[in-house]
Protein backbone atom coordinates (compact mmCIF):
# COMPACT_ATOMS: atom_id res chain seq x y z
CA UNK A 1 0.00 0.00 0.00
CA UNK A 2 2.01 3.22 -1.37
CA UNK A 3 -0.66 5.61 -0.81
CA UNK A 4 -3.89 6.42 1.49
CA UNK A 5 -6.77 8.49 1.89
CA UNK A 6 -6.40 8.78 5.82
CA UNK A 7 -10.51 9.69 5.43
CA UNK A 8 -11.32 6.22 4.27
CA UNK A 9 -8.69 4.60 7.15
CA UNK A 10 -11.40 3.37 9.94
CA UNK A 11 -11.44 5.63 13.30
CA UNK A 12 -11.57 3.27 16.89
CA UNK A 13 -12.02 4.21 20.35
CA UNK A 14 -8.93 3.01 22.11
CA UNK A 15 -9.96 3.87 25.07
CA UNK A 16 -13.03 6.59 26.15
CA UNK A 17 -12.45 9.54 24.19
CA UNK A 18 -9.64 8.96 22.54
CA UNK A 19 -10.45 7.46 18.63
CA UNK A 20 -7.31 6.72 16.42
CA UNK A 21 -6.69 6.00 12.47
CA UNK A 22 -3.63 3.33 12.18
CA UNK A 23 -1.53 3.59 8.93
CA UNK A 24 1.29 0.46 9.31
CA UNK A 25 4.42 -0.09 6.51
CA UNK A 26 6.42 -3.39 7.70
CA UNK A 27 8.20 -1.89 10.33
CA UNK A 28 6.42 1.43 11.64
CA UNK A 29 2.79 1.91 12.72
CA UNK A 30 1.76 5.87 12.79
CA UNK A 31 -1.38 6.90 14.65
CA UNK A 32 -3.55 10.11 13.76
CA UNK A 33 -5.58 10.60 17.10
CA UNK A 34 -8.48 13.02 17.98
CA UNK A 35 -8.47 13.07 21.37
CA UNK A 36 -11.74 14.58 23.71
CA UNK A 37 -10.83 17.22 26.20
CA UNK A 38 -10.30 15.66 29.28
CA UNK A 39 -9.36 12.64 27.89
CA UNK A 40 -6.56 9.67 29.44
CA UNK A 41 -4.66 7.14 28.00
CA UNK A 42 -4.11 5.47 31.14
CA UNK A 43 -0.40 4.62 33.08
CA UNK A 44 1.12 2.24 30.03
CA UNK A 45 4.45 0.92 28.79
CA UNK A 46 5.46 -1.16 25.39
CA UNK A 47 7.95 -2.64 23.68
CA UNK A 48 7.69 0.11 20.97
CA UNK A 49 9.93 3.28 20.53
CA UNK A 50 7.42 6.42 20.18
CA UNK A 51 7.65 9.79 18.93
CA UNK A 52 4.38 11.54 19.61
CA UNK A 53 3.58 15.23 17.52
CA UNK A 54 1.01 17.24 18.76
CA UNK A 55 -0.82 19.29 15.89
CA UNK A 56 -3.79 20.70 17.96
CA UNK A 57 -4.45 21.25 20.95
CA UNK A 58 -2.74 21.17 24.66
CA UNK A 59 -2.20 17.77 26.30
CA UNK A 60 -0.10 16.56 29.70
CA UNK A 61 2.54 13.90 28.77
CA UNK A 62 4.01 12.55 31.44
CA UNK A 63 7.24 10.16 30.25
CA UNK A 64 8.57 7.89 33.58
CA UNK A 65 9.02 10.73 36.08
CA UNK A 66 8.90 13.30 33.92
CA UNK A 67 5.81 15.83 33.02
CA UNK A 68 5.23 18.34 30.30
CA UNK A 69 2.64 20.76 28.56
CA UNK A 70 2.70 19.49 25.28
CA UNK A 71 1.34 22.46 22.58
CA UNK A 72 1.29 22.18 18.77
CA UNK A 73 4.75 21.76 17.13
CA UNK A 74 6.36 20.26 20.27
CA UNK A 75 7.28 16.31 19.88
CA UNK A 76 8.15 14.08 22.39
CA UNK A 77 10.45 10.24 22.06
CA UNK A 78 9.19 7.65 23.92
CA UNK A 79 12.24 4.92 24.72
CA UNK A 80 10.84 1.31 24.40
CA UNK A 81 9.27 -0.08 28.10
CA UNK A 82 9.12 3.30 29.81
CA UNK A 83 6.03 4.16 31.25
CA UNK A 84 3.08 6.85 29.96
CA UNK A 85 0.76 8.62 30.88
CA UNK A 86 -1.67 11.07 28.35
CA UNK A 87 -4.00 13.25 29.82
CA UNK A 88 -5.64 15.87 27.04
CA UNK A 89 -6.27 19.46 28.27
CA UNK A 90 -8.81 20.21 25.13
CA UNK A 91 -9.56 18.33 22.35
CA UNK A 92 -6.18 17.51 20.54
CA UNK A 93 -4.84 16.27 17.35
CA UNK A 94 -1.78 14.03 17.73
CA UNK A 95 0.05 11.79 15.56
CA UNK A 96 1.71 9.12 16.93
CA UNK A 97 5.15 6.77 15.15
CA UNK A 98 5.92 3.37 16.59
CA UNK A 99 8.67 0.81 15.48
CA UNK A 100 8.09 -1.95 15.08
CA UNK A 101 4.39 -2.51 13.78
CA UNK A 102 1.87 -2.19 16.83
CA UNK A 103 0.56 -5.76 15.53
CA UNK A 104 -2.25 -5.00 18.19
CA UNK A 105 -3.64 -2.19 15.85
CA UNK A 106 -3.70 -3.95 12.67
């Protein structure tokens, strides 16, 4: 699959609030999530690296011990196993890389 209409990609609820379209190649997943204000991804690690871009919006990110405002253009890099938590201020756009494929989201 070279090229896609992210429209026609099918939006899920993750968890409450918080819907997601995946995209995967063979080695990479990216996420394109619209994300309710007031919205959590709950406490979570995995065995994926992350680099999350927020587009829209103002989120919390908190990486291991670590918190931060997160505001459109600001990216953060997610090390493999370490523990996250999102918690969305407003309603947020966010786009989300993994390697390897999130096989969960397929």
């Amino acid at each position: 699959m070279s090229f896609v209409e992210l429209k026609d990609v099918g939006q899920r609820e993750v968890v409450p609030g918080c819907r997601a379209r995946f995209v995967h190649s063979d080695s990479m997943t990216i996420s394109y999530w619209d994300l309710e204000a007031g919205a959590v991804i709950p406490d979570h690690a995995h065995p994926h690296e992350q680099i999350s871009t927020i587009v829209t919006g103002e989120m919390e990110l908190t990486i291991g011990d670590e918190k931060r405002l997160m505001r459109p253009g600001m990216v953060a890099v997610i090390p493999s196993g370490v523990r996250h938590i999102v918690h969305a201020l407003i309603e947020c756009y966010v786009i989300d890389v993994f390697h390897p494929v999130r096989e969960e989201y397929r």
